[in-house]
Protein backbone atom coordinates (compact mmCIF):
# COMPACT_ATOMS: atom_id res chain seq x y z
CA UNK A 1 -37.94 -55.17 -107.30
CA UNK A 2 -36.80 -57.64 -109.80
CA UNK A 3 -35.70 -60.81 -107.64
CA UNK A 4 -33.13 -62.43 -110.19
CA UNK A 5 -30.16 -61.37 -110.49
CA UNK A 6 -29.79 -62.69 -113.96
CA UNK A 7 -31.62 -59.85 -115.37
CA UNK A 8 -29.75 -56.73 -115.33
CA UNK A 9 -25.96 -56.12 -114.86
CA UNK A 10 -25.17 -59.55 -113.56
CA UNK A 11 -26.91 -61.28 -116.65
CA UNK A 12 -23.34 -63.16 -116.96
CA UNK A 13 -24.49 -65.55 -114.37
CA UNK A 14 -27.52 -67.14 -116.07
CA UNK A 15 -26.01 -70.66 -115.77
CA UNK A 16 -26.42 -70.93 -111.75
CA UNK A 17 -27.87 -73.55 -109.93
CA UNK A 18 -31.58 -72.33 -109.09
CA UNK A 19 -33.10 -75.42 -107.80
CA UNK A 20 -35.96 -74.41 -105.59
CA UNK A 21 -36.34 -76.10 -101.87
CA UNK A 22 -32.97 -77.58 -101.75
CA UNK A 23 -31.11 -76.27 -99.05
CA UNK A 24 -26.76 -76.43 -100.08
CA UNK A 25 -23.20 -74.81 -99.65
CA UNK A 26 -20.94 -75.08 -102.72
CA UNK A 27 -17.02 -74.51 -102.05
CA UNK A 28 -14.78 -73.42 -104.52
CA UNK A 29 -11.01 -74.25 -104.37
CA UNK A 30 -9.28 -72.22 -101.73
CA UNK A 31 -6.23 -69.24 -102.12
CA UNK A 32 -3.91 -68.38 -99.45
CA UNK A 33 -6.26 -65.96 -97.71
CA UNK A 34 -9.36 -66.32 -99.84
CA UNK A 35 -12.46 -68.51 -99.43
CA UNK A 36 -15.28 -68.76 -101.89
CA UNK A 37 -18.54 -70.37 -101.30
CA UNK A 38 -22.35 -70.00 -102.76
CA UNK A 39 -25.09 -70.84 -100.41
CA UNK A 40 -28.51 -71.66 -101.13
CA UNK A 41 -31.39 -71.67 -98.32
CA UNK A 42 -34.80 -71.15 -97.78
CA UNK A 43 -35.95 -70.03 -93.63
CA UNK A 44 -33.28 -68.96 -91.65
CA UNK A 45 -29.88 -70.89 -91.82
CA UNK A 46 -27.20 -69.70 -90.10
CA UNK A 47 -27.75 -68.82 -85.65
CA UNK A 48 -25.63 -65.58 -84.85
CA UNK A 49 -21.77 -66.41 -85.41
CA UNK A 50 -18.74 -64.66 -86.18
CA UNK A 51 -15.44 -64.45 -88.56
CA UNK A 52 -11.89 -63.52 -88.54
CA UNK A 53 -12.29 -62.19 -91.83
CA UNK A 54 -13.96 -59.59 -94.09
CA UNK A 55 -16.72 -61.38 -95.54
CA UNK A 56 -18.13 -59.70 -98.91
CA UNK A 57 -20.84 -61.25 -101.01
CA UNK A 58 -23.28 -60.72 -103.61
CA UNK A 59 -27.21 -61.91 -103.63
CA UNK A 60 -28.07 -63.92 -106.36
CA UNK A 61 -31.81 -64.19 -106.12
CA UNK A 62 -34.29 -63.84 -103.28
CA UNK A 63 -33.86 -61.79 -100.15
CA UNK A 64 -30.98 -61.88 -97.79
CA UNK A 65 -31.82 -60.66 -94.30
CA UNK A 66 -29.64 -60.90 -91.09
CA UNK A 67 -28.80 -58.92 -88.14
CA UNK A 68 -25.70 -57.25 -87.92
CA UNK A 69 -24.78 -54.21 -85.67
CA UNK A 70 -28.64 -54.17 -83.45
CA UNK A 71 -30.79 -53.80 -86.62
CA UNK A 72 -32.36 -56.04 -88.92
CA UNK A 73 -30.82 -55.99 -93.24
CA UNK A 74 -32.14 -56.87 -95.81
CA UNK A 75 -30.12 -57.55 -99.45
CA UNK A 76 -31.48 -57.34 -103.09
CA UNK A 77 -29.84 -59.49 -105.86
CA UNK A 78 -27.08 -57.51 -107.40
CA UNK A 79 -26.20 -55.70 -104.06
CA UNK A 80 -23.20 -56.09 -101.82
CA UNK A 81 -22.86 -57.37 -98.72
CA UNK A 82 -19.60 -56.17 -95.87
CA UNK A 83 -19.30 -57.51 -92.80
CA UNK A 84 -15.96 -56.88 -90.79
CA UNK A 85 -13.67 -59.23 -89.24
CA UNK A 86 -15.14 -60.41 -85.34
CA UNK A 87 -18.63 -58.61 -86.10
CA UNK A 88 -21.80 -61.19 -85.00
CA UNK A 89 -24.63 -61.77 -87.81
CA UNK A 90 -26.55 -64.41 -88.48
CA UNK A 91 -28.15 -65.05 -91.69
CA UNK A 92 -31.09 -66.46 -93.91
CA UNK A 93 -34.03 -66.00 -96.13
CA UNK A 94 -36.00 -63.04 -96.41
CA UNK A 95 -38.78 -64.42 -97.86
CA UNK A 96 -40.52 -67.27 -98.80
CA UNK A 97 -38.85 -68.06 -102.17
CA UNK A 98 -35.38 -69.26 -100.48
CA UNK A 99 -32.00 -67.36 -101.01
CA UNK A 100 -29.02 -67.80 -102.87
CA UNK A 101 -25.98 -65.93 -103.15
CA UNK A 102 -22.21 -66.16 -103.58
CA UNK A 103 -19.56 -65.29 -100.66
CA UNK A 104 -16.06 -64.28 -100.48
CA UNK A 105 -14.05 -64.38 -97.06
CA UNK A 106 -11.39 -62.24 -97.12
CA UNK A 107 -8.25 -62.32 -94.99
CA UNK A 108 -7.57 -58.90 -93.51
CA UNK A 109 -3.94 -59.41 -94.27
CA UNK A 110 -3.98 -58.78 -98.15
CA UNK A 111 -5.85 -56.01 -97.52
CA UNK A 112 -3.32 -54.50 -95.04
CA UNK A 113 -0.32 -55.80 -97.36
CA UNK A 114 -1.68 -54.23 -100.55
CA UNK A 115 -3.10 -50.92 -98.60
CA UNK A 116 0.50 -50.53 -96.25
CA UNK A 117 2.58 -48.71 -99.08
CA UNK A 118 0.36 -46.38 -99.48
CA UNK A 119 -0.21 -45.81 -95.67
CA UNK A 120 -3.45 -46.58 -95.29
CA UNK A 121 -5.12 -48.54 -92.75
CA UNK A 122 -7.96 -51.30 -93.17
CA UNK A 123 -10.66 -50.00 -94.17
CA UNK A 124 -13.80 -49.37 -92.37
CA UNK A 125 -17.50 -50.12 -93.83
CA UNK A 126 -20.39 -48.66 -92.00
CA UNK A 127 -23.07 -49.92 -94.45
CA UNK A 128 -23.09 -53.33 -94.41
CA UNK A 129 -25.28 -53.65 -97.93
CA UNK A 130 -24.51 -51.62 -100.51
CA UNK A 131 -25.49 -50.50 -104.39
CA UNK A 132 -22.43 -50.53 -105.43
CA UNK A 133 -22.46 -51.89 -109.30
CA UNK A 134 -18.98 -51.90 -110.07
CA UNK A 135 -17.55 -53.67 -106.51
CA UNK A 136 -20.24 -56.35 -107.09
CA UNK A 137 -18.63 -56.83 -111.01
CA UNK A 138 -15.38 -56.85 -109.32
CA UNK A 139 -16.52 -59.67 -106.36
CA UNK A 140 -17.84 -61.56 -109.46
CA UNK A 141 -15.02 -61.63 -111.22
CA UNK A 142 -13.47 -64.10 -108.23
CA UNK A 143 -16.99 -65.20 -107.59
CA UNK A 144 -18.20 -66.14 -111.17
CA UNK A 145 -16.44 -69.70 -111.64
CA UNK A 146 -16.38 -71.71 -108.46
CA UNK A 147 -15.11 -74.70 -109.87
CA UNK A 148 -11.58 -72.95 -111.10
CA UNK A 149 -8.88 -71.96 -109.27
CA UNK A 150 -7.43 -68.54 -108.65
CA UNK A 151 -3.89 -67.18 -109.41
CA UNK A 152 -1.80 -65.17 -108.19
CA UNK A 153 -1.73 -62.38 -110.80
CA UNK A 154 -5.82 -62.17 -110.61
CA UNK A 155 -5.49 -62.01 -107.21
CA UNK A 156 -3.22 -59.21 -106.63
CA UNK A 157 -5.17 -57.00 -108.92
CA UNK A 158 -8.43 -58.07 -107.31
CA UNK A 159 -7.35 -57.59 -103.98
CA UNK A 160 -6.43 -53.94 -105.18
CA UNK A 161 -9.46 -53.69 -106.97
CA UNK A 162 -11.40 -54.59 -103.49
CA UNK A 163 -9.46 -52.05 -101.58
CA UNK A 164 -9.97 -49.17 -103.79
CA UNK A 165 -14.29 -50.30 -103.56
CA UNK A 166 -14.18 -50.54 -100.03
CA UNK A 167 -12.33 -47.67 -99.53
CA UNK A 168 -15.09 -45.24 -102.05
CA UNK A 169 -17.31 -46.34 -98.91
CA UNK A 170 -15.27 -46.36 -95.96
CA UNK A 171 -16.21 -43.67 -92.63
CA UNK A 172 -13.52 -43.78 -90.74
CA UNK A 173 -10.09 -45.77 -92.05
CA UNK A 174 -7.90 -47.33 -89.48
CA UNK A 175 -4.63 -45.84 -88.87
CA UNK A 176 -2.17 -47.65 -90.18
CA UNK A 177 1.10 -49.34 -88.42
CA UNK A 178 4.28 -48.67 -88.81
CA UNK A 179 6.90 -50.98 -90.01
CA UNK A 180 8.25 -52.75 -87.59
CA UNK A 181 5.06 -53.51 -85.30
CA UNK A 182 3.64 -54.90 -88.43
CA UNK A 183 6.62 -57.33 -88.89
CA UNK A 184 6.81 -58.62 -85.45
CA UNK A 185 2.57 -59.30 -85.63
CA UNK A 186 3.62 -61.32 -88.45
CA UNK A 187 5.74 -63.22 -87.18
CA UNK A 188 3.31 -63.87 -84.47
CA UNK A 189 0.86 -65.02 -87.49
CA UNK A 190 3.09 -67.25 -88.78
CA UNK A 191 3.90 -68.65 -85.58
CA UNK A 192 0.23 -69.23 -85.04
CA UNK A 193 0.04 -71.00 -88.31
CA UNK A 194 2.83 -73.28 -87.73
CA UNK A 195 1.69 -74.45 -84.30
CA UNK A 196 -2.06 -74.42 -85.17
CA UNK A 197 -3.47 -77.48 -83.45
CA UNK A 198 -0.94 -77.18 -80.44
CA UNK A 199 -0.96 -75.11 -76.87
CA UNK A 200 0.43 -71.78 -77.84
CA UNK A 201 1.17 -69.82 -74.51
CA UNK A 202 1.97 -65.87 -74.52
CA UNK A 203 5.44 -66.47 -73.14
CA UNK A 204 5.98 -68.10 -76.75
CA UNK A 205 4.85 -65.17 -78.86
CA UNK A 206 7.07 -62.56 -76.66
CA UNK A 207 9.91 -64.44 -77.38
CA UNK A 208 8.90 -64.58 -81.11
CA UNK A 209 7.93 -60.99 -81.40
CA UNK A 210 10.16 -59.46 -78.93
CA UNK A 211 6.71 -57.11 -77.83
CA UNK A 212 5.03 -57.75 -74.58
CA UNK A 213 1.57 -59.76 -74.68
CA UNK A 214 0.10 -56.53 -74.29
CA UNK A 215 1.42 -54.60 -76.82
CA UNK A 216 1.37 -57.67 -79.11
CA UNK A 217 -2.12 -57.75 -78.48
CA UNK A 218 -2.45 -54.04 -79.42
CA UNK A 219 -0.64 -54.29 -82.93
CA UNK A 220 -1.94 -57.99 -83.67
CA UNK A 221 -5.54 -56.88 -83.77
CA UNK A 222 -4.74 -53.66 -85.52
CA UNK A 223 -3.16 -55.78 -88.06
CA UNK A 224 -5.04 -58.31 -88.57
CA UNK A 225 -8.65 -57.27 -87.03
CA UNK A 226 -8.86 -59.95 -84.41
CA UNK A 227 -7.19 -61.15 -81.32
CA UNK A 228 -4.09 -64.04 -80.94
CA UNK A 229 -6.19 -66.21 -79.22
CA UNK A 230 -8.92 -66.25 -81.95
CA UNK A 231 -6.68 -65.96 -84.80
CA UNK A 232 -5.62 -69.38 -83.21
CA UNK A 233 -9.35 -70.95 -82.77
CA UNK A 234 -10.32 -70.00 -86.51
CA UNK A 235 -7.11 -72.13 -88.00
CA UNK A 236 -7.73 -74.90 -86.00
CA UNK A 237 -11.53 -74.37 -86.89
CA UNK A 238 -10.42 -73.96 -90.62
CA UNK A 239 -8.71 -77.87 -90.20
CA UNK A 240 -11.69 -79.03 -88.85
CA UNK A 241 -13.45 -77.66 -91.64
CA UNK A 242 -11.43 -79.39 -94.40
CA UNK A 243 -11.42 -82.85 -92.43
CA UNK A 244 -15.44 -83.05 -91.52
CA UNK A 245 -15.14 -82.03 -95.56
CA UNK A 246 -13.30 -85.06 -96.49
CA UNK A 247 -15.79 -87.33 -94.26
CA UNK A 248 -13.44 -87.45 -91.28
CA UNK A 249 -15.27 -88.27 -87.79
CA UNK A 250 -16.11 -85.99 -85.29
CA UNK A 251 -14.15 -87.59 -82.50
CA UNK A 252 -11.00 -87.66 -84.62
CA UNK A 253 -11.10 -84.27 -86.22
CA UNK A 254 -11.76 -82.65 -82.50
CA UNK A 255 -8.45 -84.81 -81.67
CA UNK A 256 -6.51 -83.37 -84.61
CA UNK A 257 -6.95 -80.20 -84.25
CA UNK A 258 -6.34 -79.12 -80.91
CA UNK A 259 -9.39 -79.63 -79.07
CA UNK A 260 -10.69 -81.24 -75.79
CA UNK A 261 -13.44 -83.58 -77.27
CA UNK A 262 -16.50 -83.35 -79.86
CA UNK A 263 -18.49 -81.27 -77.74
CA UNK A 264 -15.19 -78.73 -77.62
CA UNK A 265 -15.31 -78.45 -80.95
CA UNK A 266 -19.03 -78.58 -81.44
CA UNK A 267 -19.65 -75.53 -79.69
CA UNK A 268 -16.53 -73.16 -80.96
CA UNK A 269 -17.86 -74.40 -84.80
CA UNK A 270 -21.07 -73.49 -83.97
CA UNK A 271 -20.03 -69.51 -83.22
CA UNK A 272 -17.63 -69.21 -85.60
CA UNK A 273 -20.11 -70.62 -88.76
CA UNK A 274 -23.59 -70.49 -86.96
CA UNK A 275 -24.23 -74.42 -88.09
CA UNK A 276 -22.67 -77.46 -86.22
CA UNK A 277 -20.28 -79.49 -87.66
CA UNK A 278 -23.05 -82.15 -88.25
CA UNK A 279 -25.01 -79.44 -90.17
CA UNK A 280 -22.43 -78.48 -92.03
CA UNK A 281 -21.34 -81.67 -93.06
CA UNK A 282 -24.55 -81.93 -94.70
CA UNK A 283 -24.60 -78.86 -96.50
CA UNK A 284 -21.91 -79.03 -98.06
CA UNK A 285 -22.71 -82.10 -98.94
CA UNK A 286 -25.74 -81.40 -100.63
CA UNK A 287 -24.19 -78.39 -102.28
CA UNK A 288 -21.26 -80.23 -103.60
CA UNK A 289 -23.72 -83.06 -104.94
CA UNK A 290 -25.92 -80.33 -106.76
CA UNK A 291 -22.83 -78.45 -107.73
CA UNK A 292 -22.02 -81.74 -109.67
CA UNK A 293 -24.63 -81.59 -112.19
CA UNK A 294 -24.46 -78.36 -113.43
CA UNK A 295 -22.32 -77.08 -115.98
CA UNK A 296 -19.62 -73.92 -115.41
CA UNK A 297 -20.68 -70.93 -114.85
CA UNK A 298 -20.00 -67.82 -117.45
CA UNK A 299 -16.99 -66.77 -117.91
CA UNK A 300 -15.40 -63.37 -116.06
């Protein structure tokens, strides 16, 4: 099987970076919700890990292997990738010839805001890789220029567009909730997000939500895929993110953000991304300098 994606329906993306040996994560400018990276890697790069968010991607060129459910996958270029909110994988090189490929995590939220009029829950994937032609076009179209920013009328339509693709593949769809337990676990997110990097107790939320920590519980997850309590870690992980970014020290980012010390935060970054913060630091680093010298890619 042809290993380049740049030969057949993804030809559009002939202008990426395919330095060979040079290990590098590229971000792209971020959108309430969405995060866009490419990764390039040879061996295996990321240890098992886990995210509060969908995560759907596309391989570029090589062979994309992780574990993900008990059993070993494997990704062609041109096919997508779905992994679910709080579901462990790791991730790396199939073969020899490195990896590279372009990621999109998605916030369950738009999904359940753009799915909820129609009553429909979240979606439910159980093929993580997929042939799907026209989902990877439409991942592309958010994927294709890293260095430009989304808005909002793209993103409503390609959050819509997403749905309907995961949908054409989805088992079993979640049930959805009704109005008024999905308003209270949003006010519970947006308490969350205002008091990121401080102690958040459950007394707090009940008095937000007016549901008891159980129940909250209950409707948070089935809104949003994940628990409180790790909704919680992943923001303040998300600040850390952004500060080690802009060359912040360890020390003072773990300080910022809500946790004990360096070694706190060492080991929560390490599940949640499957690198340390160290590690990451340098990735991005190097993808971010190699980004720099190449020109845009094609346009959507």
């Amino acid at each position: 099987m042809d290993q380049d994606v740049s030969h057949g329906a993804l030809a559009g993306l002939e202008r990426l970076c395919t330095a060979s040996g040079t290990d590098g994560i590229t971000t792209a400018p971020a959108f309430p919700g969405i995060e866009r990276i490419e990764a390039q890697f040879a061996g295996n790069a990321f240890e098992p890990h886990r995210h509060d968010t969908y995560a759907l991607g596309v391989t570029l060129k090589g062979v994309q292997t992780f574990s993900y459910r008990g059993e070993r996958r494997f990704s062609m270029p041109g096919q997508v990738i779905v992994l679910h909110p709080d579901e462990e994988h790791d991730g790396g090189a199939g073969t020899d010839d490195g990896l590279q490929y372009r990621m999109l995590y998605l916030e369950p939220a738009l999904l359940f805001d753009c799915l909820e009029g129609a009553g429909i829950g979240l979606p439910f994937v159980d093929e993580p890789v997929i042939g799907d032609a026209h989902l990877a076009a439409t991942l592309l179209e958010a994927l294709g220029e890293l260095d430009r920013e989304l808005d909002e009328l793209f993103v409503d339509d390609f959050v819509s567009q997403v749905a309907g693709g995961l949908g054409r593949h989805a088992q079993t769809p979640r049930r959805g909730l009704g109005a008024i337990a999905w308003q209270r676990a949003r006010l519970a997110r947006d308490y969350l997000e205002a008091h990121a990097t401080e102690p958040v107790r459950s007394e707090a939320l009940e008095k937000v939500t007016g549901l008891d920590r159980f129940s909250l519980a209950r409707h948070f997850r089935a809104a949003f895929a994940t628990s409180p309590h790790r909704y919680l870690l992943m923001r303040r992980l998300q600040q850390a993110r952004a500060m080690i970014g802009a060359g912040e020290g360890l020390s003072d980012v773990a300080a910022a953000t809500g946790f004990a010390d360096q070694s706190h935060l060492t080991r929560h970054f390490k599940k949640a991304y499957g690198v340390t913060p160290g590690q990451w630091a340098t990735l991005r680093t190097d993808g971010l300098r190699r980004g720099s010298r190449r020109g845009p890619t094609a346009g959507r």
